[in-house]
PDB file of N, CA and C in Angstrom:
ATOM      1  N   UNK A   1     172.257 257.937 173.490  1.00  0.00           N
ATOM      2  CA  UNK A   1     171.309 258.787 172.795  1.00  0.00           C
ATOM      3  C   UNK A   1     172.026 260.007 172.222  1.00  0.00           C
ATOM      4  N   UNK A   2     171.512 260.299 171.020  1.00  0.00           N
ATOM      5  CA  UNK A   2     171.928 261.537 170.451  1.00  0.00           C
ATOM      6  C   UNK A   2     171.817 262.758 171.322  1.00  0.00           C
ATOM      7  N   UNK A   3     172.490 264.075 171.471  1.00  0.00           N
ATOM      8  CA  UNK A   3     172.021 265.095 172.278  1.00  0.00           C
ATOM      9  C   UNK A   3     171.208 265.984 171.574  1.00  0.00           C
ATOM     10  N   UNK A   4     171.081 265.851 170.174  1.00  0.00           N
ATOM     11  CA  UNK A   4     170.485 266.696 169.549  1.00  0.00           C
ATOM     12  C   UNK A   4     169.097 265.974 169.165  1.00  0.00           C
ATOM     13  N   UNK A   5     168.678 264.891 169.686  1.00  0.00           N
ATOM     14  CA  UNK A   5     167.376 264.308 168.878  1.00  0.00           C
ATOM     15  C   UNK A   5     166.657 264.256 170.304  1.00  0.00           C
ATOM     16  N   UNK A   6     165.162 264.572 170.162  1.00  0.00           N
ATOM     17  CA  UNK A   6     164.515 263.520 171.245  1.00  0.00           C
ATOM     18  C   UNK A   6     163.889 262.217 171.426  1.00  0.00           C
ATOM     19  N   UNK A   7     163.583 261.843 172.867  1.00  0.00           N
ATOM     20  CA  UNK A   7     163.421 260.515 173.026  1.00  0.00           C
ATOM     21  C   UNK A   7     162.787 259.906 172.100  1.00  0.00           C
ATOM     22  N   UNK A   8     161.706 260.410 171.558  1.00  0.00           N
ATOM     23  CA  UNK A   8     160.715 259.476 170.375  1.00  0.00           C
ATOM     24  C   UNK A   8     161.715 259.325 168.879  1.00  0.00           C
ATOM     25  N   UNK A   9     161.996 260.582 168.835  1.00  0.00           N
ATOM     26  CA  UNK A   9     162.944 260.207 167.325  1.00  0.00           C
ATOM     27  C   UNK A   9     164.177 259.162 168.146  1.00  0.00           C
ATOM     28  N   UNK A  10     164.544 259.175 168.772  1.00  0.00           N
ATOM     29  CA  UNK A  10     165.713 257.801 169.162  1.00  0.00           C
ATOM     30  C   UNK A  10     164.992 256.739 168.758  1.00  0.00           C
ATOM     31  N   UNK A  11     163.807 256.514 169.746  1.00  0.00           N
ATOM     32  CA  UNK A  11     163.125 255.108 169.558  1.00  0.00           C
ATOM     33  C   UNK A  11     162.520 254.871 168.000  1.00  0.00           C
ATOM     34  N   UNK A  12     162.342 255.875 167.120  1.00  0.00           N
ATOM     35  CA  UNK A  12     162.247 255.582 166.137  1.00  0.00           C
ATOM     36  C   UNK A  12     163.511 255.080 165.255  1.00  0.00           C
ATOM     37  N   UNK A  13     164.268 255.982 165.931  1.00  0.00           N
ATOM     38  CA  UNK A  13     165.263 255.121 164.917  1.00  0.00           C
ATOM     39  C   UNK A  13     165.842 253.689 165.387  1.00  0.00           C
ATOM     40  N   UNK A  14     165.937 253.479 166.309  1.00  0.00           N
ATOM     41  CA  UNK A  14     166.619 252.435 166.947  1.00  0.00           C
ATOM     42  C   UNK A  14     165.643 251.556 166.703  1.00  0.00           C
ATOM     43  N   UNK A  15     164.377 251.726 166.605  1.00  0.00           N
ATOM     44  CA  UNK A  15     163.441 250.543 166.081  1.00  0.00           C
ATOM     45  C   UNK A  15     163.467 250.276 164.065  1.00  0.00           C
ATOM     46  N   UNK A  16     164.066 251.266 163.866  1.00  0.00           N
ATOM     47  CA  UNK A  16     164.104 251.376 162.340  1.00  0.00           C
ATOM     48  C   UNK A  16     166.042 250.582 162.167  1.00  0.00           C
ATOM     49  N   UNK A  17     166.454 250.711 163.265  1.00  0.00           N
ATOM     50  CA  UNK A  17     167.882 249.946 162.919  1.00  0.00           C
ATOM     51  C   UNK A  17     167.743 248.527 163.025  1.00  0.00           C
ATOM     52  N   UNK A  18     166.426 248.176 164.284  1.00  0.00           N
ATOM     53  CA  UNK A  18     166.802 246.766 164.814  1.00  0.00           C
ATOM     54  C   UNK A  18     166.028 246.125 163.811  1.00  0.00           C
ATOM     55  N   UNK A  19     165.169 246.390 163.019  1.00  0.00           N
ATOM     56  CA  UNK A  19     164.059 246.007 161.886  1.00  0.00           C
ATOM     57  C   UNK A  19     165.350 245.729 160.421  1.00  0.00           C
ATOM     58  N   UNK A  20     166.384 246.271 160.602  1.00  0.00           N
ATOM     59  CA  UNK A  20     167.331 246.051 159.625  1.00  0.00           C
ATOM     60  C   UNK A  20     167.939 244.365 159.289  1.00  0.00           C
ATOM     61  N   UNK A  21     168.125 244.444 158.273  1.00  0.00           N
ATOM     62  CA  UNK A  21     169.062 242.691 158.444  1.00  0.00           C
ATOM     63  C   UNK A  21     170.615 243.172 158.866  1.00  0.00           C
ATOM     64  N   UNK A  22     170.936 241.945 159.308  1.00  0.00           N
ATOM     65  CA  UNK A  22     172.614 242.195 159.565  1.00  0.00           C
ATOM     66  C   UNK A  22     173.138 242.712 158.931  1.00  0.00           C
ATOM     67  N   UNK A  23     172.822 242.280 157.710  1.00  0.00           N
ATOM     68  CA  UNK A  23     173.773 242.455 155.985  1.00  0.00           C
ATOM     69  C   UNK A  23     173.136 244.147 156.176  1.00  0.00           C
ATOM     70  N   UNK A  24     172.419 244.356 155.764  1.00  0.00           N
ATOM     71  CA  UNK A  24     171.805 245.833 155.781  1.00  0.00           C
ATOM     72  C   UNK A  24     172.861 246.956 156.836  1.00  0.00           C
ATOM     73  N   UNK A  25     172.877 246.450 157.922  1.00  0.00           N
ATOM     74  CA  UNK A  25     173.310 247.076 159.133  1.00  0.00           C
ATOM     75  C   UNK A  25     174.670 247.452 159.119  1.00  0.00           C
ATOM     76  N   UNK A  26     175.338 246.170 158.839  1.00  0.00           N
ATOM     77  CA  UNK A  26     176.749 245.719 158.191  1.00  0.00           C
ATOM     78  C   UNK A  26     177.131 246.637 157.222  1.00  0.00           C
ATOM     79  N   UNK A  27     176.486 246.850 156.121  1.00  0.00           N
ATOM     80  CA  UNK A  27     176.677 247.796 155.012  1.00  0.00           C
ATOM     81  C   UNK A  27     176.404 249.084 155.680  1.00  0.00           C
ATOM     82  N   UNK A  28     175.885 249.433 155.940  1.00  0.00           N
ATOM     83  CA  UNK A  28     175.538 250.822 156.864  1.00  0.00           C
ATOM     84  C   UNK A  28     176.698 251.140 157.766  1.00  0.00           C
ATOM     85  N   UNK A  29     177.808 250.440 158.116  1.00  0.00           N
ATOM     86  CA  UNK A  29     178.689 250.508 159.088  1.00  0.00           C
ATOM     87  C   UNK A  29     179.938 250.507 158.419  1.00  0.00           C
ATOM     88  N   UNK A  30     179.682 249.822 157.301  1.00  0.00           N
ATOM     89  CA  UNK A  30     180.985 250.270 156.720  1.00  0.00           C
ATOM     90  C   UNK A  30     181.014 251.602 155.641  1.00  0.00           C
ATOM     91  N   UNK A  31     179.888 251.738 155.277  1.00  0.00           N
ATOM     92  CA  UNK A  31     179.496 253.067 154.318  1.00  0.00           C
ATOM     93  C   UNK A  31     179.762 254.337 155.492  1.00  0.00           C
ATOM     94  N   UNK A  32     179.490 253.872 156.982  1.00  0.00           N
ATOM     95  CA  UNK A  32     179.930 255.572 157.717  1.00  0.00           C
ATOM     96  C   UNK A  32     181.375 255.276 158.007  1.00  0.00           C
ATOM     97  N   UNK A  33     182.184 254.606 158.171  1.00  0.00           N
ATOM     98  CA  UNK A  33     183.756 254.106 158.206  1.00  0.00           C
ATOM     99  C   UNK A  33     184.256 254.434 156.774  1.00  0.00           C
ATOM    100  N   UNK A  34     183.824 254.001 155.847  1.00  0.00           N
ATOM    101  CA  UNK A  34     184.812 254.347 154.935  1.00  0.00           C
ATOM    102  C   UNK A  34     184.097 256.446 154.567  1.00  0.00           C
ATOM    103  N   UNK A  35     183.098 256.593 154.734  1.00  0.00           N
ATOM    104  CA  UNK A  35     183.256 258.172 155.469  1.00  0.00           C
ATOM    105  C   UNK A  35     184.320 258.731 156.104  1.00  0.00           C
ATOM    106  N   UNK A  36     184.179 258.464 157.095  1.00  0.00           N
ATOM    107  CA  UNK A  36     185.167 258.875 158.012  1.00  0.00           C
ATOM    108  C   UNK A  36     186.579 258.777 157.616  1.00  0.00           C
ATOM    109  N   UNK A  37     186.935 257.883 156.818  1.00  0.00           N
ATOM    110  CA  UNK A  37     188.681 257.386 156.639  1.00  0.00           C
ATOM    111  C   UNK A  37     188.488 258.663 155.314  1.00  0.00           C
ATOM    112  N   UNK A  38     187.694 259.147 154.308  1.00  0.00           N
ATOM    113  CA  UNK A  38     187.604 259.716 153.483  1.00  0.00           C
ATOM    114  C   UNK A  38     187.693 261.314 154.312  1.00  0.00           C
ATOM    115  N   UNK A  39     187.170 261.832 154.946  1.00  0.00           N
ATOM    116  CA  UNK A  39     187.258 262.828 155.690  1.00  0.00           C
ATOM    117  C   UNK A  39     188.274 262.867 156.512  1.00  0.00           C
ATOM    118  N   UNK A  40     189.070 261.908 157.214  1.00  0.00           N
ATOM    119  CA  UNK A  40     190.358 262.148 157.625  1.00  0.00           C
ATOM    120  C   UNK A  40     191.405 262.461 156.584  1.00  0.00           C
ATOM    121  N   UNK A  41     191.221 261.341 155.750  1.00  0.00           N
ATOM    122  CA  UNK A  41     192.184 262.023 154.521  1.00  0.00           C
ATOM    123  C   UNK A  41     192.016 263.385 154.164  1.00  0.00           C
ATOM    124  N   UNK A  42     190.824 263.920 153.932  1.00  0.00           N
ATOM    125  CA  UNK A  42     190.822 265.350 153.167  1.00  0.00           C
ATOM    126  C   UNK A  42     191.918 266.060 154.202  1.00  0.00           C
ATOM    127  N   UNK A  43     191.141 266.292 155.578  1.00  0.00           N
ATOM    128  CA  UNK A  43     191.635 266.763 156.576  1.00  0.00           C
ATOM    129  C   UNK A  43     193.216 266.666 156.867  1.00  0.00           C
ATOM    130  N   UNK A  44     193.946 265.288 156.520  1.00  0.00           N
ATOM    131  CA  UNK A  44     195.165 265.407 156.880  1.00  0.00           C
ATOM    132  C   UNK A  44     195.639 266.196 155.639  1.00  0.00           C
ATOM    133  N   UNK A  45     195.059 266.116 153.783  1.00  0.00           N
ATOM    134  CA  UNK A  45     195.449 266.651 153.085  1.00  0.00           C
ATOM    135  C   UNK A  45     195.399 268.065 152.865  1.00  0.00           C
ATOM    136  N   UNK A  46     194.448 268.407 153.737  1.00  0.00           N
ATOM    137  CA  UNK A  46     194.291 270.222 153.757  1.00  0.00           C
ATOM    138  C   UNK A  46     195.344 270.606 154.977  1.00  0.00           C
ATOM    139  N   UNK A  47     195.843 270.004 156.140  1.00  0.00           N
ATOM    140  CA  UNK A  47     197.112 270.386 157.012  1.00  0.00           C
ATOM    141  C   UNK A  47     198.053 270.737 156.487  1.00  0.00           C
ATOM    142  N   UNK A  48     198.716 269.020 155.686  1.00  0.00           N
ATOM    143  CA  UNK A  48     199.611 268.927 155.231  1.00  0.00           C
ATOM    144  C   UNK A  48     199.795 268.551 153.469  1.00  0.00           C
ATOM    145  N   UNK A  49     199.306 269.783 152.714  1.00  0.00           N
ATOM    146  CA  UNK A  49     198.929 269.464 151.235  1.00  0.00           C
ATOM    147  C   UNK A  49     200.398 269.450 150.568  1.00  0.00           C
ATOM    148  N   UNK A  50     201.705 269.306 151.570  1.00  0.00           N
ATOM    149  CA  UNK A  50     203.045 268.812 150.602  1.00  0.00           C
ATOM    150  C   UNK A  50     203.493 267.286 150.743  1.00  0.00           C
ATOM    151  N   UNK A  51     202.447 266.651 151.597  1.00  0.00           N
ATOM    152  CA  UNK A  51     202.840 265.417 151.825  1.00  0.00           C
ATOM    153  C   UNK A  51     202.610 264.577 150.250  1.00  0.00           C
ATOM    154  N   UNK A  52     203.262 263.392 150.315  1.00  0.00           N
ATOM    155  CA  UNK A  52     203.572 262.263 149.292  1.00  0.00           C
ATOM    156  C   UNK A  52     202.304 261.648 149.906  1.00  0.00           C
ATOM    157  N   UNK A  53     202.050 260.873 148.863  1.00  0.00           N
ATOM    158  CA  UNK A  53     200.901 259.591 149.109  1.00  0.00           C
ATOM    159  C   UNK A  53     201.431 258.603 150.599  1.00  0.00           C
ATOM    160  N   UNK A  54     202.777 258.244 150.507  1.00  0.00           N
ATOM    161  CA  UNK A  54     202.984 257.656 151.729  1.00  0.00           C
ATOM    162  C   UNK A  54     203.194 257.985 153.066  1.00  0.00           C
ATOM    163  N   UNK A  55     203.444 259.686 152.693  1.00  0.00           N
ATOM    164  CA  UNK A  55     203.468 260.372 154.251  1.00  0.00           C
ATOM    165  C   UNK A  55     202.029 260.701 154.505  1.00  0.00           C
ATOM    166  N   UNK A  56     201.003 260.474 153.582  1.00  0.00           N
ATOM    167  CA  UNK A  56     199.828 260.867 153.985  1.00  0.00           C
ATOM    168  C   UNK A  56     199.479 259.633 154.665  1.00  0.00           C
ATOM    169  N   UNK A  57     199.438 258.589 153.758  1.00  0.00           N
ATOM    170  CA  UNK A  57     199.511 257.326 154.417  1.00  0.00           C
ATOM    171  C   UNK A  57     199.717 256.975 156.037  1.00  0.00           C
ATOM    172  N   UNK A  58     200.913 257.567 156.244  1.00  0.00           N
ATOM    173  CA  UNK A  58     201.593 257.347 157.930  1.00  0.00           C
ATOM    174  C   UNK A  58     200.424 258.503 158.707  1.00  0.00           C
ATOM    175  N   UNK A  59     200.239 259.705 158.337  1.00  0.00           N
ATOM    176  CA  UNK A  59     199.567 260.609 159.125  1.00  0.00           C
ATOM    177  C   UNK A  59     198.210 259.947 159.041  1.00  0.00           C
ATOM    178  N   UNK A  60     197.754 259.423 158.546  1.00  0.00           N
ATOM    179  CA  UNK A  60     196.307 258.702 158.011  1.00  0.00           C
ATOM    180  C   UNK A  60     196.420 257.576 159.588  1.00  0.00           C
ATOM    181  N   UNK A  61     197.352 257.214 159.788  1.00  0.00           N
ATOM    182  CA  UNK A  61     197.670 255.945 160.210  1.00  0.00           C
ATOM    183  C   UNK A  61     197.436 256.586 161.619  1.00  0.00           C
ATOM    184  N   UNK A  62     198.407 256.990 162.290  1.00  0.00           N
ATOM    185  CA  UNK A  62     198.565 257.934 163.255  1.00  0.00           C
ATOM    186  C   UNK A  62     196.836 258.275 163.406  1.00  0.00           C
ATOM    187  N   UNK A  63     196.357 259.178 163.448  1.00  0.00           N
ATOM    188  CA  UNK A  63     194.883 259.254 163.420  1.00  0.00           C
ATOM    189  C   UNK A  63     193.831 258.483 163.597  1.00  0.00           C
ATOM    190  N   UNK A  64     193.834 257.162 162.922  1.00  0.00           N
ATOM    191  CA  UNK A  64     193.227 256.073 162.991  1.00  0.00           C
ATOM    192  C   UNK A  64     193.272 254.896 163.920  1.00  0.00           C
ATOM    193  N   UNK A  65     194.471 254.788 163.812  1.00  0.00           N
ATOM    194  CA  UNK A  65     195.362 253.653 164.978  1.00  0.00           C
ATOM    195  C   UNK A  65     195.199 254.080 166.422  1.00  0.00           C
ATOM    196  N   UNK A  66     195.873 255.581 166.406  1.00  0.00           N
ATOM    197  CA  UNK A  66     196.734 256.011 167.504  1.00  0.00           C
ATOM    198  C   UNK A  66     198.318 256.298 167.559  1.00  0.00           C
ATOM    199  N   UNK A  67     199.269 257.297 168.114  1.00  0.00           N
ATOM    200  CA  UNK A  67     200.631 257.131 168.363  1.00  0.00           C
ATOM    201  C   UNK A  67     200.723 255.749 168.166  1.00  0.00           C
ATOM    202  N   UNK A  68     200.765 255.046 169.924  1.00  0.00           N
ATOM    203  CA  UNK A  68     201.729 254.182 169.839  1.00  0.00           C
ATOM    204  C   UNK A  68     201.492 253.066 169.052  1.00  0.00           C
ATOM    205  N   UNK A  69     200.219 252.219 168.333  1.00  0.00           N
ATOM    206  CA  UNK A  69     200.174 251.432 167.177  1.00  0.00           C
ATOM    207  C   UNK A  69     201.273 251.704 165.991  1.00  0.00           C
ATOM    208  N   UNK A  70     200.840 252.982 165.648  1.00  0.00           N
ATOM    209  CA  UNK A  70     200.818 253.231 164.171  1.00  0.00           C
ATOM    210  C   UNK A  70     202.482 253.400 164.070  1.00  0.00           C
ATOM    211  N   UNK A  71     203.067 253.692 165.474  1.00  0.00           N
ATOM    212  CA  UNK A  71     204.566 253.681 165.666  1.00  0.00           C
ATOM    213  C   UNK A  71     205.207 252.387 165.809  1.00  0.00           C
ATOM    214  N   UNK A  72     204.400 251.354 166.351  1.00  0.00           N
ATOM    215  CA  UNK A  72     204.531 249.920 166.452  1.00  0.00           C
ATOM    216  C   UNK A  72     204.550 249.241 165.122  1.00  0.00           C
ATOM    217  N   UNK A  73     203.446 249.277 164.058  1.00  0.00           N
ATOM    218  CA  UNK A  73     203.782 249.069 162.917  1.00  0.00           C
ATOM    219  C   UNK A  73     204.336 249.728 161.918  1.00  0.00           C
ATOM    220  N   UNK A  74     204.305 250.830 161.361  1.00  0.00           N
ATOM    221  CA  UNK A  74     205.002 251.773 160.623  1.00  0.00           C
ATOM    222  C   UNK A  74     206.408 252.620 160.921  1.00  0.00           C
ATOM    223  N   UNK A  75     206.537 252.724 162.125  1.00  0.00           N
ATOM    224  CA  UNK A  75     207.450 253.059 162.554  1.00  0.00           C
ATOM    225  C   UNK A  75     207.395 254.881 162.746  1.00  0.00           C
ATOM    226  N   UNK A  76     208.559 256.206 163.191  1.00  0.00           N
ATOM    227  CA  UNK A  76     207.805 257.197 163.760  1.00  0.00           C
ATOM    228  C   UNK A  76     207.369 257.855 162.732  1.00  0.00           C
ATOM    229  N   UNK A  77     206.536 259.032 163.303  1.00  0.00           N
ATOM    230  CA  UNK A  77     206.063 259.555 162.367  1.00  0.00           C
ATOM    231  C   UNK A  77     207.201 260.520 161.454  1.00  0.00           C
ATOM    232  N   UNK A  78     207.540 261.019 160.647  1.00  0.00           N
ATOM    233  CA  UNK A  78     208.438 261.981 160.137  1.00  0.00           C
ATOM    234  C   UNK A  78     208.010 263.293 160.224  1.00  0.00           C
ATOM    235  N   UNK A  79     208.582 263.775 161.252  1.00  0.00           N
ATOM    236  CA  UNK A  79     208.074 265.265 162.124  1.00  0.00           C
ATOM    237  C   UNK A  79     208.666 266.620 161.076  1.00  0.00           C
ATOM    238  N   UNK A  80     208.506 266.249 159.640  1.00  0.00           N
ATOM    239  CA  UNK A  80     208.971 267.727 159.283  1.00  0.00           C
ATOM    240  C   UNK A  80     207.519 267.977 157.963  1.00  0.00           C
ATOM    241  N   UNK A  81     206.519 266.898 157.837  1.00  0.00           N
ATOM    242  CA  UNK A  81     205.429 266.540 157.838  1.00  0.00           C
ATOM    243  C   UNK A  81     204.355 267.009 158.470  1.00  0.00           C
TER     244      UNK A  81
END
């Protein structure tokens, strides 16, 4: 449950989610994800506004993944970044 809503607005919404189609729901889940990846970007770009597209890329990564993934596939981060 939200901490900021009460019990009736939950059950309203949660009855207004389960009334959804998959496809509906589905789209709704990726519209707040690709949010979020859009707001990490700003965020890593307002830290670090001298980074290249690909060091934003790696810090993007890092954030999303985690350290040790994003070090597993990409390799480390470049700490002067």
């Amino acid at each position: 449950m939200l901490t900021d809503t009460t019990i009736q607005a939950e059950q309203i919404r949660l009855q207004a989610l389960r009334a959804m189609s998959p496809a509906k729901r589905l789209s709704m889940a990726v519209g707040w994800s690709q949010s979020v990846r859009e707001m990490s970007r700003a965020g890593v770009r307002r830290q670090f506004p001298h980074l290249t597209e690909t060091e934003l890329q790696r810090h993007l990564s890092e954030r999303l993944l985690g350290t040790d993934l994003a070090t597993k596939v990409y390799g480390p981060l470049n700490t002067h970044g």
